[in-house]
Protein backbone atom coordinates (compact mmCIF):
# COMPACT_ATOMS: atom_id res chain seq x y z
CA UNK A 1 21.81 4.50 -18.58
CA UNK A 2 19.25 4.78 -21.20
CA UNK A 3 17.59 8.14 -22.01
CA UNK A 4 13.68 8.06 -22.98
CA UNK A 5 11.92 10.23 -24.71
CA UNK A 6 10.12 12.75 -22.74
CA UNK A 7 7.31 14.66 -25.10
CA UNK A 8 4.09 13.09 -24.89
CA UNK A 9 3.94 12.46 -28.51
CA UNK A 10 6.89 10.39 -27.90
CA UNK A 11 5.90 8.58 -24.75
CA UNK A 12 2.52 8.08 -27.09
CA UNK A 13 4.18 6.47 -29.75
CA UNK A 14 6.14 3.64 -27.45
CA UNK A 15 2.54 3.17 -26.02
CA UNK A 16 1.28 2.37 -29.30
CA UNK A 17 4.03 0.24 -30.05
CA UNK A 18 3.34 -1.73 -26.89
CA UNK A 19 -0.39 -1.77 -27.58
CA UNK A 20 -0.16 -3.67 -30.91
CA UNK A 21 2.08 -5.95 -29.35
CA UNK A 22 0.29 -6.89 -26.46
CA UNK A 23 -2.88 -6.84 -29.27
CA UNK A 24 -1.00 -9.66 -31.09
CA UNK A 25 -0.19 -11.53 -27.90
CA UNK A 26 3.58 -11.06 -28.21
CA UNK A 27 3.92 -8.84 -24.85
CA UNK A 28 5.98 -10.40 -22.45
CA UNK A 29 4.24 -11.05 -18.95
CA UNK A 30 6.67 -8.57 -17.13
CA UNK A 31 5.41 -6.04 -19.30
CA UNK A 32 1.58 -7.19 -19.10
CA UNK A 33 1.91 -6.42 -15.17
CA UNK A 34 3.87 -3.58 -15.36
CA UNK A 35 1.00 -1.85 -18.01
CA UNK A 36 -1.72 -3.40 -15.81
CA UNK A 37 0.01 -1.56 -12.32
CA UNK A 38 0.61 1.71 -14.44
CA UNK A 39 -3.32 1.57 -15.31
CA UNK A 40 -4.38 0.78 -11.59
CA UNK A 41 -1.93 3.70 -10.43
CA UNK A 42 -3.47 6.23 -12.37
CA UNK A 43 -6.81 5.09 -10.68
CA UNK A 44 -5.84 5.47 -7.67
CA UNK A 45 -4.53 8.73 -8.36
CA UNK A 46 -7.30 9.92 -10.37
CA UNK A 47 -9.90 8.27 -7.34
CA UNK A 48 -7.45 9.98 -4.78
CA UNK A 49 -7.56 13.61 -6.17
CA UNK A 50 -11.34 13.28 -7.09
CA UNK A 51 -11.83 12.74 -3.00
CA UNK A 52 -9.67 15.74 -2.31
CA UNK A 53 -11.53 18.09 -4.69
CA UNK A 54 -15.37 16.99 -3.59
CA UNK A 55 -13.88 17.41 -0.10
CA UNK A 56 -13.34 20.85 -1.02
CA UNK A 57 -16.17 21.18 -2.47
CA UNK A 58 -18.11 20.58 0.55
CA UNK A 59 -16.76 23.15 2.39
CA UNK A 60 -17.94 25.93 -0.36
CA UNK A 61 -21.06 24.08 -0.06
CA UNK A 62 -21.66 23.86 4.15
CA UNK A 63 -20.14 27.92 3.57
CA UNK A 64 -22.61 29.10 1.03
CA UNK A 65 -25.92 26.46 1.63
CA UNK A 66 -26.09 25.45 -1.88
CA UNK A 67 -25.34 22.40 -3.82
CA UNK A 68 -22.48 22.62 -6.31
CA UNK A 69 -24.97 21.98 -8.59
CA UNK A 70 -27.06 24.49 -8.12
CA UNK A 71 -24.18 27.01 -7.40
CA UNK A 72 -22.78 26.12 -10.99
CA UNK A 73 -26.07 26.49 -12.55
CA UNK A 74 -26.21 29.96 -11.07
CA UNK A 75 -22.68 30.63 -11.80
CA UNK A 76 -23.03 29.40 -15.62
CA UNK A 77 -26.27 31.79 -16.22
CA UNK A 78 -24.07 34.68 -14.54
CA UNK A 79 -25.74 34.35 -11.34
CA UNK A 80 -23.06 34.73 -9.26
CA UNK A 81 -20.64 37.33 -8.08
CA UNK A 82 -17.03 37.06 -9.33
CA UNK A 83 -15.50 36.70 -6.24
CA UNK A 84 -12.50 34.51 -6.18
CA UNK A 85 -14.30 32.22 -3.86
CA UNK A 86 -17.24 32.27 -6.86
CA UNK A 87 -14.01 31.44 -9.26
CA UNK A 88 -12.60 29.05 -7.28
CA UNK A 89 -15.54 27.18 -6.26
CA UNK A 90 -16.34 26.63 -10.16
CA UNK A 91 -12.87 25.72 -10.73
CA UNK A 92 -12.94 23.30 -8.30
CA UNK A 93 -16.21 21.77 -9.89
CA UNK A 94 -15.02 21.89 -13.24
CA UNK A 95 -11.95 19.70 -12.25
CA UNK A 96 -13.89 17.36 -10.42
CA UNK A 97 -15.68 16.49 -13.12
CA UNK A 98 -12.97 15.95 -15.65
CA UNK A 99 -11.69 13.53 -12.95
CA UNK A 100 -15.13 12.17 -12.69
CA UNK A 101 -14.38 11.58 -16.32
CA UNK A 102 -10.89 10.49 -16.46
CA UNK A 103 -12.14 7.88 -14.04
CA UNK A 104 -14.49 7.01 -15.60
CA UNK A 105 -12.32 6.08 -19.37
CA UNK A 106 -9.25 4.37 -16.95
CA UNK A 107 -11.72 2.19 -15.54
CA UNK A 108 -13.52 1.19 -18.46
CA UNK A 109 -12.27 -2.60 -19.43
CA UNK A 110 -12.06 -1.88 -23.27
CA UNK A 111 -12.39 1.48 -24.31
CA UNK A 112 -12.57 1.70 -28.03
């Protein structure tokens, strides 16, 4: 059984490697697929926890009659309480948007 690296800057590397191959044309078509399914599981993944977090997200905002938004406007300017329900609500919003974002780079067709 082969062992693989496991730190990211590893895993990284053998990316790159595959990159400039597939770059040159020289990837085989197993591998093509294989990348191409990796990419489209992540998306999934990425779309699949972004539902899950606005869903929660909706309840803070059905519980407290505000927008998240507007509730992380207030919460930025120190608007807000610091309940945990105050901490957790922003934490919430603050990870949907870096999935809005991570979403948004997988799904673009040649990022740069």
């Amino acid at each position: 059984m082969t062992v693989y690296p496991s730190s990211n800057t590893q895993i990284a590397g053998r990316f790159r490697k595959l990159a400039e191959l597939y770059k040159n044309g020289q990837v085989s078509d197993l591998t093509a697929q294989t990348i191409n399914k990796l990419l489209d599981y992540e998306i999934s993944q990425t779309r699949k926890h972004l539902q899950e977090t606005e869903a929660d997200l909706v309840v803070y905002e059905k519980q407290f009659g505000l927008t998240t938004i507007e509730f992380f406007a207030r919460y930025q300017a120190g608007q807000t309480d610091d309940s945990a329900e105050s901490v957790e609500w922003a934490s919430l919003a603050q990870m949907a948007e870096r999935l809005r974002q991570r979403l948004e780079f997988l799904s673009i067709e040649n990022p740069k």
